[in-house]
N, C-alpha and C. Protein backbone atom coordinates (compact mmCIF):
# COMPACT_ATOMS: atom_id res chain seq x y z
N UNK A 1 -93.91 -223.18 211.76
CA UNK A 1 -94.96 -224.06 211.25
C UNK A 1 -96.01 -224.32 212.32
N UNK A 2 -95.70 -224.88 213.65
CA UNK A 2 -96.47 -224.75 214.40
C UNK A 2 -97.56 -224.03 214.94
N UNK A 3 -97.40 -222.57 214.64
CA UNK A 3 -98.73 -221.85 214.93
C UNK A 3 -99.16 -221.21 213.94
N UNK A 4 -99.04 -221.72 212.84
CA UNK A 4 -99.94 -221.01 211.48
C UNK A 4 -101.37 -222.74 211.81
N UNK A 5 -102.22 -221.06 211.73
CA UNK A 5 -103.51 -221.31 211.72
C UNK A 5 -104.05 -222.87 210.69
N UNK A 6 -104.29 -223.91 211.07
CA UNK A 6 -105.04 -224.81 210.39
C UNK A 6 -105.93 -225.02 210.03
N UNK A 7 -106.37 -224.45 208.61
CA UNK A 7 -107.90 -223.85 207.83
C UNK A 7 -108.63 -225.15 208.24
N UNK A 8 -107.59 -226.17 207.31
CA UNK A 8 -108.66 -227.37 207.47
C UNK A 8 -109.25 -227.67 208.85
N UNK A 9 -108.36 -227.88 210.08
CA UNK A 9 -108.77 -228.34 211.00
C UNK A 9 -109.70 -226.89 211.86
N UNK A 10 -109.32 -226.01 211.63
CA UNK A 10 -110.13 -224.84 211.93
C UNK A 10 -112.12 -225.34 211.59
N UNK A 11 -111.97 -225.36 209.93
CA UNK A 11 -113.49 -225.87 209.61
C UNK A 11 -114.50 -227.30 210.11
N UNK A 12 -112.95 -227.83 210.55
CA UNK A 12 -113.59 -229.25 211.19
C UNK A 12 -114.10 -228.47 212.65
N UNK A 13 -113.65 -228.46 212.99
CA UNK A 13 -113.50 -227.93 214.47
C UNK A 13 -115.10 -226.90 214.33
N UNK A 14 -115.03 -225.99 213.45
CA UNK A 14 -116.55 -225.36 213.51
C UNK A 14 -117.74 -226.34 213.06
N UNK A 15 -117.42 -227.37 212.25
CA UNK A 15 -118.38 -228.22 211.88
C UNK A 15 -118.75 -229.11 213.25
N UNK A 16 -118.03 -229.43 214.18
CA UNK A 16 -117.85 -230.73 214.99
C UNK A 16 -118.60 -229.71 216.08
N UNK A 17 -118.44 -228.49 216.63
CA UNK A 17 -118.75 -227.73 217.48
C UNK A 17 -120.31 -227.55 217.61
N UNK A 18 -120.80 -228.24 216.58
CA UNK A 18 -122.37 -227.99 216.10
C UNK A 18 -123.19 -229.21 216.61
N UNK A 19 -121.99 -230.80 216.65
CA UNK A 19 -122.12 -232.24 217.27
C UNK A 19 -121.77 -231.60 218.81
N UNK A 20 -120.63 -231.01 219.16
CA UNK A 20 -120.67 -231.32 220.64
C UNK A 20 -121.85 -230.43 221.13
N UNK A 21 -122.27 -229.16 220.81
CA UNK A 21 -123.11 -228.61 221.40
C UNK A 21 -124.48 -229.61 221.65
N UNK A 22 -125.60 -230.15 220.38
CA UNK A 22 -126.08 -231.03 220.30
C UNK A 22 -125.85 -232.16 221.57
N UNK A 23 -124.90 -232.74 221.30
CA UNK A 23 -124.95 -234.27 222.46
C UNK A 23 -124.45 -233.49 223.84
N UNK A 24 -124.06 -232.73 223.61
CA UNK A 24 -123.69 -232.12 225.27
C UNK A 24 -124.92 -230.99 225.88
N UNK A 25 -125.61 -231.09 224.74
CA UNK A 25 -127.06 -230.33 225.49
C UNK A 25 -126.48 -228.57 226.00
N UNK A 26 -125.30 -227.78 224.93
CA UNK A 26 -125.33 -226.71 225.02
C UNK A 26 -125.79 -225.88 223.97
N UNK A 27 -124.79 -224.69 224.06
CA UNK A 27 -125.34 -223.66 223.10
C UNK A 27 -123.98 -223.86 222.27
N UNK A 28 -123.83 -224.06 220.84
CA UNK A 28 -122.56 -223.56 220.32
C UNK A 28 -121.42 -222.37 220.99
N UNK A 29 -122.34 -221.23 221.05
CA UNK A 29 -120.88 -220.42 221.76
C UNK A 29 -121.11 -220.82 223.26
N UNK A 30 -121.34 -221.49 223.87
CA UNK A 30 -120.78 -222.36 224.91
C UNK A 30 -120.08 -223.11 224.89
N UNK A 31 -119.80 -223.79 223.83
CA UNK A 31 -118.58 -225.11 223.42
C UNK A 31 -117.52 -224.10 223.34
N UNK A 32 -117.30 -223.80 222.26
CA UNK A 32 -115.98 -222.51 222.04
C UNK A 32 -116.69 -221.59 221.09
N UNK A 33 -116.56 -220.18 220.68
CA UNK A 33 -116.66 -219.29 219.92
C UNK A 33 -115.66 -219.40 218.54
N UNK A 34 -116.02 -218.66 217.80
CA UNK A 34 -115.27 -218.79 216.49
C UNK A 34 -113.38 -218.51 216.65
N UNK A 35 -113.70 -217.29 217.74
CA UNK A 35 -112.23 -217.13 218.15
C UNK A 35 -111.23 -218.11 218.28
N UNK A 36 -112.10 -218.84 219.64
CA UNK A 36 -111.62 -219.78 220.41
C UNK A 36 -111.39 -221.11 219.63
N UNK A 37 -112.17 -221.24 218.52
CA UNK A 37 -111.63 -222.33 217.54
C UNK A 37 -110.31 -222.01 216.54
N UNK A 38 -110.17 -220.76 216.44
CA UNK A 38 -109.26 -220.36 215.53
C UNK A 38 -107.92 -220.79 216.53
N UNK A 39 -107.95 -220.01 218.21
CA UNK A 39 -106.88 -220.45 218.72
C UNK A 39 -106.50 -222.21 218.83
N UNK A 40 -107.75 -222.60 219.05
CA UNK A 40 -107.12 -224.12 218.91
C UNK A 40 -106.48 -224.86 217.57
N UNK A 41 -107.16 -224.12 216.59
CA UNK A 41 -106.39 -224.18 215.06
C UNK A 41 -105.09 -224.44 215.23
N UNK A 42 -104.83 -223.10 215.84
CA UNK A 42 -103.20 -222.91 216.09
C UNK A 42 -102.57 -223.79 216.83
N UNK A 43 -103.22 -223.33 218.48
CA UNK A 43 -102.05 -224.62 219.54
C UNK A 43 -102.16 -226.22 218.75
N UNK A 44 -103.28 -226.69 218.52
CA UNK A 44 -103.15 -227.75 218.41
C UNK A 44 -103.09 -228.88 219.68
N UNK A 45 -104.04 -228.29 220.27
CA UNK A 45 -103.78 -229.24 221.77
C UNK A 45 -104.16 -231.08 221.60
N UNK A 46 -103.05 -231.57 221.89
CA UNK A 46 -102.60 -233.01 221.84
C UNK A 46 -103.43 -233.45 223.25
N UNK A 47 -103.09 -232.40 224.27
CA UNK A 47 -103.06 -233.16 225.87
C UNK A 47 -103.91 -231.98 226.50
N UNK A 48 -104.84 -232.78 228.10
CA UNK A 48 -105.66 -231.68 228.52
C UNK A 48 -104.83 -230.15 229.33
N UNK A 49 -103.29 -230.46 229.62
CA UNK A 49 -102.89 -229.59 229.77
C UNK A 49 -102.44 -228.20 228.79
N UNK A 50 -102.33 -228.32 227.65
CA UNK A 50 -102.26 -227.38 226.13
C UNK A 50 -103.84 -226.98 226.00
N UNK A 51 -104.61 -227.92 226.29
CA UNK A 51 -105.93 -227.30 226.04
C UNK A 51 -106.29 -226.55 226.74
N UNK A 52 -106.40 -226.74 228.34
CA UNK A 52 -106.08 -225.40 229.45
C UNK A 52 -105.43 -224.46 228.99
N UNK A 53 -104.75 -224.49 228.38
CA UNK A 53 -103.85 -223.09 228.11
C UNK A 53 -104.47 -222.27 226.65
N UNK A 54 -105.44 -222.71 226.05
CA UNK A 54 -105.69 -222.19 225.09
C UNK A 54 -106.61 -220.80 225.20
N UNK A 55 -106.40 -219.55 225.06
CA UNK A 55 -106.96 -218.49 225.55
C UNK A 55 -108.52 -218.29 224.98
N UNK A 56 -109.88 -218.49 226.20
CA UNK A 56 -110.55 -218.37 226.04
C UNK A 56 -111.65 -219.68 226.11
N UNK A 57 -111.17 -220.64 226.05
CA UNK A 57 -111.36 -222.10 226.25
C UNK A 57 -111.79 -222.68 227.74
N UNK A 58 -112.99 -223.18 227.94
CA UNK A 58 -113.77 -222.76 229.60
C UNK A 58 -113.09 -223.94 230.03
N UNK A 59 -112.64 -223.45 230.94
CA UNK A 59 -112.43 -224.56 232.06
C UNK A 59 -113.30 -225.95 232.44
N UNK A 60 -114.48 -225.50 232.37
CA UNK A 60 -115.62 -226.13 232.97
C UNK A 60 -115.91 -226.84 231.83
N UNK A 61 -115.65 -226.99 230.21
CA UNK A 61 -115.60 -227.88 229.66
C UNK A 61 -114.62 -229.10 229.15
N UNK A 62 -113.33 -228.29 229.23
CA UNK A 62 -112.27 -229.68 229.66
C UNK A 62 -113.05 -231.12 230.21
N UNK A 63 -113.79 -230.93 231.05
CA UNK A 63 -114.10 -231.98 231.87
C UNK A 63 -115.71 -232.41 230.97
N UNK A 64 -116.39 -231.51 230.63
CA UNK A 64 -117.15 -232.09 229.99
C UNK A 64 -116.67 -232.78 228.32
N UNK A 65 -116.06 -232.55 227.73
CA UNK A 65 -115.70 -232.78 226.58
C UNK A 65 -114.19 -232.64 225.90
N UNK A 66 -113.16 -232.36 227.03
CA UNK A 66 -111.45 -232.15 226.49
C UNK A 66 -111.22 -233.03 226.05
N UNK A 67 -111.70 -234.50 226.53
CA UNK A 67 -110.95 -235.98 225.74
C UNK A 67 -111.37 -235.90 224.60
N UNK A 68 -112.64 -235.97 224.36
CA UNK A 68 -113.41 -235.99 223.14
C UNK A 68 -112.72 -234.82 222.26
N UNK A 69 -112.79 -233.91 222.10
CA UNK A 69 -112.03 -232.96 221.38
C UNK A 69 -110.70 -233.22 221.31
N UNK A 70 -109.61 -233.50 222.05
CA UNK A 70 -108.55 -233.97 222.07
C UNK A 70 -108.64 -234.89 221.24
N UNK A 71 -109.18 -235.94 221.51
CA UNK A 71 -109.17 -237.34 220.41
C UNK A 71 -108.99 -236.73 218.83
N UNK A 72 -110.11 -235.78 218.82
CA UNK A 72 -110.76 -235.24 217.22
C UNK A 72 -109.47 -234.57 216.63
N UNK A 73 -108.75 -233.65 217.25
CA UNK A 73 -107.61 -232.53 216.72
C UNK A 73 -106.71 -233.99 216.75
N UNK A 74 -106.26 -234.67 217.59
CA UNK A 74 -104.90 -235.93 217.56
C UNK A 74 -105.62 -236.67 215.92
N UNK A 75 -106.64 -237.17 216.00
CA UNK A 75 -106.81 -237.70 214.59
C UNK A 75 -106.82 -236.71 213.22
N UNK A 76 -106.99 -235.62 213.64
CA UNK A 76 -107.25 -234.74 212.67
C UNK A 76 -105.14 -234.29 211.67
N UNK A 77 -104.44 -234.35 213.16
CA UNK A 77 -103.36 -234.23 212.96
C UNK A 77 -102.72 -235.74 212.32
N UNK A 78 -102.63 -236.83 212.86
CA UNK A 78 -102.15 -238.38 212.61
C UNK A 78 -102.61 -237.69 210.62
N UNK A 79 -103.40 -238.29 210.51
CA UNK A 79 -104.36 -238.27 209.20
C UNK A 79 -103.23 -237.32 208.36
N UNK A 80 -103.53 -236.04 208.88
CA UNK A 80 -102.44 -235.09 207.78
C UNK A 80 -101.14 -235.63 207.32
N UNK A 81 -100.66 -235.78 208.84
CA UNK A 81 -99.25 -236.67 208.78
C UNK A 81 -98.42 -237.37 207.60
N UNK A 82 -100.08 -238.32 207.46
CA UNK A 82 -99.70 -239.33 206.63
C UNK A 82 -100.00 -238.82 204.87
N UNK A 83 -100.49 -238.11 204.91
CA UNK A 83 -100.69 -237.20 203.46
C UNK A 83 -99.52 -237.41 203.06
């Protein structure tokens, strides 16, 4: 169960990628690429250490935006939960 791909949170994740680029003053495929959202689909990173590990995922934004994204996938997950 754990690493099948999460459509829903997959589309959030491309929708939200369009806000962080915007307020973080980048380019969309500077936040993550379509890939790189699909892998986070999967891991599901809770913590900034899972998010480091997600293949393809810049280093150099952890620090600009890992909490913030972290926060988004932890609520995105809580929420399902309770479905």
């Amino acid at each position: 169960k754990s690493f099948e791909p999460d459509q829903e949170l997959l589309n959030l994740l491309l929708e939200e990628r369009t806000k962080i680029a915007a307020f973080n003053k980048m380019s969309e495929t500077d936040v993550y690429d379509d890939k790189v959202a699909g892998y986070l689909s999967k891991m599901k990173p809770r913590n900034k250490e899972t998010l480091a590990k997600v293949y393809g995922f810049k280093k150099e934004n952890i620090e600009i935006f890992g909490d913030y994204l972290i926060r988004f996938i932890t609520k995105h997950l809580d929420n399902q939960d309770k479905k």
